[in-house]
C-alpha atoms as a PDB file:
ATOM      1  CA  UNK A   1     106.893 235.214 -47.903  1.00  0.00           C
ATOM      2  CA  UNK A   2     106.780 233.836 -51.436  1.00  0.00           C
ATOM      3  CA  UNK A   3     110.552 234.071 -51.728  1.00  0.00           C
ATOM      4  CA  UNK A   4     110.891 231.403 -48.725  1.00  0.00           C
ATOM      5  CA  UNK A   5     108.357 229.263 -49.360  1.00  0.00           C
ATOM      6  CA  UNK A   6     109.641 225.838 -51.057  1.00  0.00           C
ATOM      7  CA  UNK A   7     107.469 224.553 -53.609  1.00  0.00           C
ATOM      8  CA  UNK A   8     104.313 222.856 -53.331  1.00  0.00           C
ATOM      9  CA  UNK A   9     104.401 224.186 -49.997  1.00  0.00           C
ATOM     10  CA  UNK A  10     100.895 224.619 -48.081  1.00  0.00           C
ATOM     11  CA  UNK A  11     100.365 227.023 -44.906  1.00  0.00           C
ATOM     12  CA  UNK A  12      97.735 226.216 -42.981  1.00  0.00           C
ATOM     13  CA  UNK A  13      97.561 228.624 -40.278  1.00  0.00           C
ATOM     14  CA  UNK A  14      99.324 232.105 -39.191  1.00  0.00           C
ATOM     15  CA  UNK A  15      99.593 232.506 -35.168  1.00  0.00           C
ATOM     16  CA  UNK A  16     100.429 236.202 -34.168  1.00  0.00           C
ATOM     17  CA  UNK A  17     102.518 236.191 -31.588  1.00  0.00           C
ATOM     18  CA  UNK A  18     103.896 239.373 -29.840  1.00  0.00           C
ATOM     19  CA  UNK A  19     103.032 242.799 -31.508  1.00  0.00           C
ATOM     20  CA  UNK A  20     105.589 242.499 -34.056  1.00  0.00           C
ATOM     21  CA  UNK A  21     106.060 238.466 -35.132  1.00  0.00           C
ATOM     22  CA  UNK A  22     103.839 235.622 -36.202  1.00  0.00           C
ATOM     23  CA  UNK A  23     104.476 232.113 -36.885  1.00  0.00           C
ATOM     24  CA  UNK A  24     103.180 230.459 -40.047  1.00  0.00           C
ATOM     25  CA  UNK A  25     102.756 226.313 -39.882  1.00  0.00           C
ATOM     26  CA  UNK A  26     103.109 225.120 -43.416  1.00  0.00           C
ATOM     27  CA  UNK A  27     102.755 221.674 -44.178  1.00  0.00           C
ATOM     28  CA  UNK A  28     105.992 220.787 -43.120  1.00  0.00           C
ATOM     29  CA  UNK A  29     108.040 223.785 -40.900  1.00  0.00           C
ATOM     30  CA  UNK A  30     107.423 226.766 -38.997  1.00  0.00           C
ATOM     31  CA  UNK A  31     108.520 229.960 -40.379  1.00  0.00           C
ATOM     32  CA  UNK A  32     108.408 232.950 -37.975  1.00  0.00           C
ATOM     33  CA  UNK A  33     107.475 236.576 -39.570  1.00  0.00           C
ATOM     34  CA  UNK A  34     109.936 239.238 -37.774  1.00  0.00           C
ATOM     35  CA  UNK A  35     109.969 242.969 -38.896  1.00  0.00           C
ATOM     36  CA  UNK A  36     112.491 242.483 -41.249  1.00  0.00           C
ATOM     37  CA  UNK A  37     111.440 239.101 -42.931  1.00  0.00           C
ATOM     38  CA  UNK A  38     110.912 235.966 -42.960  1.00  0.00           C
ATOM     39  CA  UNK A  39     113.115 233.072 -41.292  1.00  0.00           C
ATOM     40  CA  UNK A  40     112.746 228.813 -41.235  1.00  0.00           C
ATOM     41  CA  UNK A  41     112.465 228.224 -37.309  1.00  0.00           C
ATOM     42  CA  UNK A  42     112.141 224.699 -37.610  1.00  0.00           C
ATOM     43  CA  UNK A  43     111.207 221.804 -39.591  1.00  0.00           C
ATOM     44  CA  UNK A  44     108.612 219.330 -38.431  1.00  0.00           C
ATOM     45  CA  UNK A  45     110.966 216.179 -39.190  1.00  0.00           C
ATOM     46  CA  UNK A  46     113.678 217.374 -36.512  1.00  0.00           C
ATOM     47  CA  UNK A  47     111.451 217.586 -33.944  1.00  0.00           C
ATOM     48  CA  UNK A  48     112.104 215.188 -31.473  1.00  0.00           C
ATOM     49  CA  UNK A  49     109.989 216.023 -28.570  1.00  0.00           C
ATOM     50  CA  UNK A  50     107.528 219.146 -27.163  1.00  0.00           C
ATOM     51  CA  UNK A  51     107.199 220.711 -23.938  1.00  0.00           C
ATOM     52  CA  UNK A  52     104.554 223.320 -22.418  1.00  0.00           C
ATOM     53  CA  UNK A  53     106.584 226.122 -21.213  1.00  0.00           C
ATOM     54  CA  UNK A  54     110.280 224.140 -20.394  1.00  0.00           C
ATOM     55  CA  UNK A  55     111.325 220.853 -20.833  1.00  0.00           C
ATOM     56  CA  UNK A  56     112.338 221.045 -17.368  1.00  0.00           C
ATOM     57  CA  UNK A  57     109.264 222.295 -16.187  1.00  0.00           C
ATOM     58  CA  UNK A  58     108.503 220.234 -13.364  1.00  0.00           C
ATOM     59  CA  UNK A  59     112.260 221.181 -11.611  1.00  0.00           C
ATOM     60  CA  UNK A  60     111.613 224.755 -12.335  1.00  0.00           C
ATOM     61  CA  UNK A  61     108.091 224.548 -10.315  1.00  0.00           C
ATOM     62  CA  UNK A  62     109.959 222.126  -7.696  1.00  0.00           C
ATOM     63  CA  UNK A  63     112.535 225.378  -6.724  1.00  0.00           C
ATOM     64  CA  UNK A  64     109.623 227.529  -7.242  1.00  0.00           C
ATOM     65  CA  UNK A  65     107.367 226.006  -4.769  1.00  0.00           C
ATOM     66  CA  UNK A  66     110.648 225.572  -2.721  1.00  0.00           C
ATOM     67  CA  UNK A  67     111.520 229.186  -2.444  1.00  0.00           C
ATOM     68  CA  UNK A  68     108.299 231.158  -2.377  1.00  0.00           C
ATOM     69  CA  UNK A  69     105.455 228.448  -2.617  1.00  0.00           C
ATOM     70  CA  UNK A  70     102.365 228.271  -4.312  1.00  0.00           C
ATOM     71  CA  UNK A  71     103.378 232.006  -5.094  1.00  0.00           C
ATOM     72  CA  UNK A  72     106.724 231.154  -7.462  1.00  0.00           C
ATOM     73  CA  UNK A  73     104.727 228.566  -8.995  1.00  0.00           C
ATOM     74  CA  UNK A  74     101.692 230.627 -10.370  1.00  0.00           C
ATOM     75  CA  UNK A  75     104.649 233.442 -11.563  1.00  0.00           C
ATOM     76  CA  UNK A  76     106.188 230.813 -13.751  1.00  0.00           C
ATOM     77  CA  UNK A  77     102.781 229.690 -15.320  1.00  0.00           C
ATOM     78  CA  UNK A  78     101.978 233.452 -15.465  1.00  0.00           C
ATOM     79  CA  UNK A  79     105.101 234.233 -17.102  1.00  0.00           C
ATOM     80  CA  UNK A  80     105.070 231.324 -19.618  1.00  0.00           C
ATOM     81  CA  UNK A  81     101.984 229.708 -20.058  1.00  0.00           C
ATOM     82  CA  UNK A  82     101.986 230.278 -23.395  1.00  0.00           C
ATOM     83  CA  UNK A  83     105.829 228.741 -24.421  1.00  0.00           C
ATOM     84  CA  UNK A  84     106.470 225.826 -26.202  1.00  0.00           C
ATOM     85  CA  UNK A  85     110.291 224.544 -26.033  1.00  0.00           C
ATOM     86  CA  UNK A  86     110.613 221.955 -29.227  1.00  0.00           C
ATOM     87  CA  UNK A  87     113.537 219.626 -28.627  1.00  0.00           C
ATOM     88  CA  UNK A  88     115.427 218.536 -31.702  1.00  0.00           C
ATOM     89  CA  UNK A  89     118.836 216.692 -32.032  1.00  0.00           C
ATOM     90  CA  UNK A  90     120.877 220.334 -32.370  1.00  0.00           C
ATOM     91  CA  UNK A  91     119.057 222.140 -29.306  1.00  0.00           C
ATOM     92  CA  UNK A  92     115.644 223.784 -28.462  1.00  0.00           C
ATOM     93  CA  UNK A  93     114.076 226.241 -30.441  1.00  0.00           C
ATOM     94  CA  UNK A  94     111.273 227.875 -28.468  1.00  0.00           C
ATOM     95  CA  UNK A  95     108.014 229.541 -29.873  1.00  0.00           C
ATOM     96  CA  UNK A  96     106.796 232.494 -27.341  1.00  0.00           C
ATOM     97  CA  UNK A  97     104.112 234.432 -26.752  1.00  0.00           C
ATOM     98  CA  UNK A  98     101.705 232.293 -28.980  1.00  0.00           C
ATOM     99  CA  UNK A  99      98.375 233.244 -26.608  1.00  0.00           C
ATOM    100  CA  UNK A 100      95.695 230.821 -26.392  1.00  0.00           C
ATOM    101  CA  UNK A 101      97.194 229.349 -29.939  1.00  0.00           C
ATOM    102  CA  UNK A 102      99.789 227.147 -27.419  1.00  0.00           C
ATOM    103  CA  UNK A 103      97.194 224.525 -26.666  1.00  0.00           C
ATOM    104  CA  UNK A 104      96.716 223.516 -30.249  1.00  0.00           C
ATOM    105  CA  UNK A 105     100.216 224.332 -31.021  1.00  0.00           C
ATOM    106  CA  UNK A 106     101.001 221.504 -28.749  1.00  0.00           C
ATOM    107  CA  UNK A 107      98.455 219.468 -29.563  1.00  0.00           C
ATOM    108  CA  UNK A 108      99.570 219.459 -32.904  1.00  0.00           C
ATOM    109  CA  UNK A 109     103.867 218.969 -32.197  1.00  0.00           C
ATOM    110  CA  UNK A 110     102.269 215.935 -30.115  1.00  0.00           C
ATOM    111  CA  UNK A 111     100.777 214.508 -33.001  1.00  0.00           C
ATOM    112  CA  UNK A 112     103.510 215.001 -35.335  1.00  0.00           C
ATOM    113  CA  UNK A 113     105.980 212.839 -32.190  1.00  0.00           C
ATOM    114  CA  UNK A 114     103.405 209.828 -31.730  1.00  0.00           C
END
């Protein structure tokens, strides 16, 4: 970790995710901890917009609910309840598997976009 973090740099809070990767928040990107080091997923400035589970979500739950009914719908939010998709001006980068963490993950990517 030291050899990626910038200076001055704070981290406030390490989310494990699946068995083998966590996300750190610093106080100004997301680096994500995989078993063979450390990576920048994405800074806080090029984050234009956050979604719970897909930015597309309600279309997804639409077909859902449209092919197999209240049924589809619950599999989705089964599936993904814990997914955040962060919209930025290159693409989406998507942070999985966070737990309970995603509802003050998203809390928290809504602040940083009011």
């Amino acid at each position: 970790m030291a050899q990626i973090t910038e200076p001055d740099e704070g981290f406030i809070v390490k989310v494990s995710a699946f068995p083998d990767i966590a996300y750190w928040f610093s106080d100004r990107r997301v680096v994500v901890q995989v078993p063979h080091g450390f990576n920048e997923l994405i800074r806080y400035s090029a984050i234009t917009r956050a979604h719970w589970m897909f930015g597309d979500l309600r279309d997804r739950l639409t077909e859902a609910a449209e092919r197999s009914g209240g049924e589809g719908i619950s599999q989705i939010k089964q599936a993904h309840f814990d997914r955040i998709e962060l919209e930025t001006d290159g693409g989406i980068v998507v942070l999985e598997g966070l737990g309970q963490s995603y509802v003050p993950a998203l809390k928290f990517f809504g602040w940083l976009n009011r």
